[in-house]
Protein backbone atom coordinates (compact mmCIF):
# COMPACT_ATOMS: atom_id res chain seq x y z
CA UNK A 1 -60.13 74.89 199.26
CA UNK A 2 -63.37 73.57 201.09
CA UNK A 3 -65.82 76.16 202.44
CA UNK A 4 -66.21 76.68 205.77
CA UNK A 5 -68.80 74.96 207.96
CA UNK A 6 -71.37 77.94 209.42
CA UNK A 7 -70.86 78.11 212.72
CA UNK A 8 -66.93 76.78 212.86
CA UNK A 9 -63.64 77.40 213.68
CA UNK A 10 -60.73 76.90 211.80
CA UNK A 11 -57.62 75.02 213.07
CA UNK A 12 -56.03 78.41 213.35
CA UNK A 13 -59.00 80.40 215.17
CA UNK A 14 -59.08 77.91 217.54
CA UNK A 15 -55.42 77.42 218.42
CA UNK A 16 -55.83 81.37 218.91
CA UNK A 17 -58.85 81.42 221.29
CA UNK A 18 -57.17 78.53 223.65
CA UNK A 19 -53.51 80.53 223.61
CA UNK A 20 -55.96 83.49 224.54
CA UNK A 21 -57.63 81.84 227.57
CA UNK A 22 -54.54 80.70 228.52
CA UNK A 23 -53.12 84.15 228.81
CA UNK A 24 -56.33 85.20 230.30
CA UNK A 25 -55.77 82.69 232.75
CA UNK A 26 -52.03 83.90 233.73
CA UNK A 27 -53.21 87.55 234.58
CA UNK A 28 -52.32 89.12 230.59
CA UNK A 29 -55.99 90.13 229.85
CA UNK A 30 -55.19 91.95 226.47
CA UNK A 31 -52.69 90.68 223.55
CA UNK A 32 -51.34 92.30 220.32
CA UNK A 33 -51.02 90.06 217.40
CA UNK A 34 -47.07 90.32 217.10
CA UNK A 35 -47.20 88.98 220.61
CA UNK A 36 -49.28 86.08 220.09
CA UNK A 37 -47.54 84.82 216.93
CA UNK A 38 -44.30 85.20 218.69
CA UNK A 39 -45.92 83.04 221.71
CA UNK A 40 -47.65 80.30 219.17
CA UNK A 41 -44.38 80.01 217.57
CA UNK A 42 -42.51 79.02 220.72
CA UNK A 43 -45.35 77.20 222.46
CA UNK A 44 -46.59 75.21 219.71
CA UNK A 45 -44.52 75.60 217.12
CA UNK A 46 -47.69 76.98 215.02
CA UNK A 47 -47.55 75.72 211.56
CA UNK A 48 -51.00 77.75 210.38
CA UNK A 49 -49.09 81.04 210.50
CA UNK A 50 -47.96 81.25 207.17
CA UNK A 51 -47.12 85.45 207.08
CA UNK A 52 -48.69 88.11 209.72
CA UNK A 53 -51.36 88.50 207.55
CA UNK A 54 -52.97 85.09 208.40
CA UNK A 55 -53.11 85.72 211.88
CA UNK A 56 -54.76 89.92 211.43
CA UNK A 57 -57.03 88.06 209.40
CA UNK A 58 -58.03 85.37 211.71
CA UNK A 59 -58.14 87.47 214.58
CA UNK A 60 -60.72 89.76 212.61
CA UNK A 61 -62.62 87.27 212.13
CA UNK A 62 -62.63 86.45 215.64
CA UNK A 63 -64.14 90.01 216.29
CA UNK A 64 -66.85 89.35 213.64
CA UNK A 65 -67.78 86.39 215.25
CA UNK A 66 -68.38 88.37 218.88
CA UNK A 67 -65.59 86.23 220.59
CA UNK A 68 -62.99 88.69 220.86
CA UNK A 69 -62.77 92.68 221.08
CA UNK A 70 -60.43 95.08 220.13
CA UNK A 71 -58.84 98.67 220.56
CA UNK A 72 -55.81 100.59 220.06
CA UNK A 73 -53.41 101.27 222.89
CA UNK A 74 -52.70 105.06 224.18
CA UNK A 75 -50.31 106.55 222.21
CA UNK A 76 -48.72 107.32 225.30
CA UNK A 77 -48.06 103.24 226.40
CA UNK A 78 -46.26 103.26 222.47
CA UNK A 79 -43.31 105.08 223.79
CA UNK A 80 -41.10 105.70 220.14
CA UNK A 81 -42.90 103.03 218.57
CA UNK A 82 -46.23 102.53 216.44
CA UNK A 83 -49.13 101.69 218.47
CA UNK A 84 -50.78 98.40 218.81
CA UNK A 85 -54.37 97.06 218.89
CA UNK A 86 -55.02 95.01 221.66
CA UNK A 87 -57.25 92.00 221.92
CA UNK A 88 -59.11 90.66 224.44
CA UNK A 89 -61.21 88.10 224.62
CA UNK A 90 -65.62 88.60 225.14
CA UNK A 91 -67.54 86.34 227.63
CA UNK A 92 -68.80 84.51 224.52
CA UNK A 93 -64.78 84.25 223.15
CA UNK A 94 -63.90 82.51 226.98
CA UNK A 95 -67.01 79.90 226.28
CA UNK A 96 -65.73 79.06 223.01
CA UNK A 97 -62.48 78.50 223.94
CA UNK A 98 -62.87 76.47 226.90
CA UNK A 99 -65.75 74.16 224.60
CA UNK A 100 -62.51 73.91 222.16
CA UNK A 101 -60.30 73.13 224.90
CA UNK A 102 -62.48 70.53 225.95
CA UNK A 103 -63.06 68.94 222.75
CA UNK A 104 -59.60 68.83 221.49
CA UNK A 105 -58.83 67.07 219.12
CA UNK A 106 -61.76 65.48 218.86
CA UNK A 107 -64.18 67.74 216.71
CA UNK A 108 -63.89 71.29 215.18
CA UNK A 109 -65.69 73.78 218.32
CA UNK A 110 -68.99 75.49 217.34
CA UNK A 111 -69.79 79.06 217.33
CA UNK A 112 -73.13 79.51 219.62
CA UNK A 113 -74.72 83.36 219.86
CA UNK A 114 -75.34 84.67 222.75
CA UNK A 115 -78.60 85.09 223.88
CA UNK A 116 -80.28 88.32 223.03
C-alpha cells in the first residue's frame, strides 16, 4: 500500500469532510459515525467503508489533523441505548472541506495549519 502524502487526504477523509459540510450546511451541526455511514451509504453509495472500523479510524484521524472535534453525548440524550460521540466539524475542518469541494475530482485537498 503507498504511504501517504504529508499533508493529504485520503479518498475516504475527504468524502467525510464534504458529507460533513453538507450537514453543517442543512442545520445538523454534530454527527455520530453510525449516522454518517448510514448517510454515505445512501447518498453515495460509499465504496471506502469496508467495516465500521474504517470510518472510527478515519474520523480519528480527522481529529488529529485539527479538522474535526469530538465529545460524547449526555447520557441523558442516550435514552436505553449506549451513548454516542458526536462530531463536529473545526473552522479549519469547514476550510478543508470546501478547498476539497472545490477541487473535486481534480487533485487530492491539502491539509494547511492554522495560523498560530
Amino acid at each position: 500500500m503507498p504511504r501517504r502524502k504529508r499533508d493529504t487526504l485520503l479518498p475516504l477523509e475527504t468524502e467525510i469532510l464534504g458529507l460533513a459540510l453538507s450537514m453543517r450546511r442543512a442545520g445538523h451541526g454534530t454527527f455520530h459515525g453510525f449516522g454518517l455511514a448510514q448517510t454515505m451509504r445512501e447518498q453515495s453509495g460509499s465504496r471506502a467503508l469496508t467495516g465500521h472500523g474504517t470510518l472510527y479510524k478515519a474520523l480519528g484521524r480527522l481529529e488529529e489533523f485539527g479538522l474535526l472535534t469530538s465529545h460524547w453525548e449526555d447520557a441523558a440524550a442516550a435514552e436505553g441505548r449506549p451513548r454516542r460521540r458526536q462530531y463536529e466539524l473545526t473552522g479549519q475542518g469547514v476550510r478543508v472541506a470546501e478547498q476539497a469541494l472545490d477541487q473535486a475530482p481534480a487533485r487530492t485537498p491539502r491539509i494547511v495549519p492554522e495560523p498560530a
